[in-house]
Protein backbone atom coordinates (compact mmCIF):
# COMPACT_ATOMS: atom_id res chain seq x y z
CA UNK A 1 -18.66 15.53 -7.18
CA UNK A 2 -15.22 14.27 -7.20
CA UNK A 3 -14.23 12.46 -10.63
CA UNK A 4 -11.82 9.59 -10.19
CA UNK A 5 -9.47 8.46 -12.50
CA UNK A 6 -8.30 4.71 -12.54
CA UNK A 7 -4.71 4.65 -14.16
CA UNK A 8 -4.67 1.33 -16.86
CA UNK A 9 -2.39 -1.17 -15.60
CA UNK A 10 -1.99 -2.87 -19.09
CA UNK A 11 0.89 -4.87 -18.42
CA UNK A 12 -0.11 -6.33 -15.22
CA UNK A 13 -3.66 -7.00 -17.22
CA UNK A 14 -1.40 -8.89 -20.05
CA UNK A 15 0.36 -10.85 -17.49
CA UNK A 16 -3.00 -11.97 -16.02
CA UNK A 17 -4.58 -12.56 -19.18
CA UNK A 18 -1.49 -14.82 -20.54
CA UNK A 19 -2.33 -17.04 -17.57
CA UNK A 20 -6.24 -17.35 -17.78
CA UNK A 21 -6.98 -20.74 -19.36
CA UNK A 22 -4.10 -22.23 -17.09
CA UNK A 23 -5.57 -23.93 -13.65
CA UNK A 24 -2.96 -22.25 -11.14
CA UNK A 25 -3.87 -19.68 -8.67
CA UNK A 26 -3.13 -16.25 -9.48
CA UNK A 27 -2.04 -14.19 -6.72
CA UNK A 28 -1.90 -10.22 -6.73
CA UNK A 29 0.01 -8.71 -4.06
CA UNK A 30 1.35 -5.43 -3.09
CA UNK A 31 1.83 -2.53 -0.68
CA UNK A 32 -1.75 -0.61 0.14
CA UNK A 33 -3.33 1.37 -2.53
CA UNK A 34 -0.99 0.41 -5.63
CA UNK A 35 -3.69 -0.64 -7.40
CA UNK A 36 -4.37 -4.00 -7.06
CA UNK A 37 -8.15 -3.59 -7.10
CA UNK A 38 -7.68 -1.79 -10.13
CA UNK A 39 -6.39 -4.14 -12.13
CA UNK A 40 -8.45 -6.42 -11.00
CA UNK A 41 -11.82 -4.65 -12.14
CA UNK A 42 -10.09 -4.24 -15.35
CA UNK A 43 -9.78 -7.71 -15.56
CA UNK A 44 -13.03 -8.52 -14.74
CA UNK A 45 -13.89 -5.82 -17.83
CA UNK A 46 -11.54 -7.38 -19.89
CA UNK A 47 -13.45 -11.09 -19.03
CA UNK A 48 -17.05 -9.52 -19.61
CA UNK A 49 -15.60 -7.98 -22.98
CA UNK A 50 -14.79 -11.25 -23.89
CA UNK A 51 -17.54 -13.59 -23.58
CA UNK A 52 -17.73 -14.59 -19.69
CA UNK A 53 -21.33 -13.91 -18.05
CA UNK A 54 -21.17 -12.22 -14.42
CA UNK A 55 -22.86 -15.15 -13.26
CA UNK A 56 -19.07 -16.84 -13.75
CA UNK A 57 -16.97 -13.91 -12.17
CA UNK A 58 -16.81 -14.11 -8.21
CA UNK A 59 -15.70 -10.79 -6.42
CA UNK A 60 -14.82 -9.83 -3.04
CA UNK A 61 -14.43 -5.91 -1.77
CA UNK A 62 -13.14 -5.63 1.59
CA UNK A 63 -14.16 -1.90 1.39
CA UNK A 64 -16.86 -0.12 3.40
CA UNK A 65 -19.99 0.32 1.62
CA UNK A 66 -19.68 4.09 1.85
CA UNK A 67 -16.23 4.02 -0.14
CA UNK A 68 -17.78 1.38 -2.69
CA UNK A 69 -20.69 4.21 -3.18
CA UNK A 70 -18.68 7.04 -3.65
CA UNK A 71 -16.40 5.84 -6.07
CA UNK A 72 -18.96 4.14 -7.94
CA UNK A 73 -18.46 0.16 -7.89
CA UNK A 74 -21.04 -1.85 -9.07
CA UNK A 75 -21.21 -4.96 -7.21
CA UNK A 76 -23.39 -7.76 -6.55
CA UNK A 77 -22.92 -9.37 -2.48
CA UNK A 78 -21.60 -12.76 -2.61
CA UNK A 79 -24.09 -15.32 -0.87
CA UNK A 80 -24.36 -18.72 0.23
């Protein structure tokens, strides 16, 4: 089984988590694979951690299912 290790981006994480009460878009770009769906699970940690249900967290993966399996995501489909 191969272990992966997701590198903390904690200053990206304190940059989004100055801006969470303000109501502005937050935008997250970058090249491919630089971790921008890392930080954003670790934000989604850091908002569970701190009092927000997952019934208030809405997430998107635009990964194949196999992938999201093998590394392990949880992840509950989005549905209207």
């Amino acid at each position: 089984m191969e272990v992966i290790i997701l590198v903390e981006r904690k200053e990206y994480l304190e940059r989004l988590i100055e801006w969470e009460d303000e109501q502005v878009i937050k935008v997250v770009t970058g090249i491919r694979r630089c971790g921008k769906s890392t930080l954003l699970l670790q934000y989604q940690a850091w908002l569970k951690a701190n009092g927000i249900s997952d019934d208030q967290i809405v997430s998107s993966m635009f990964l194949p299912i196999s992938v999201i399996f093998m590394i392990g995501i949880s992840f509950r489909p989005f549905c209207i």
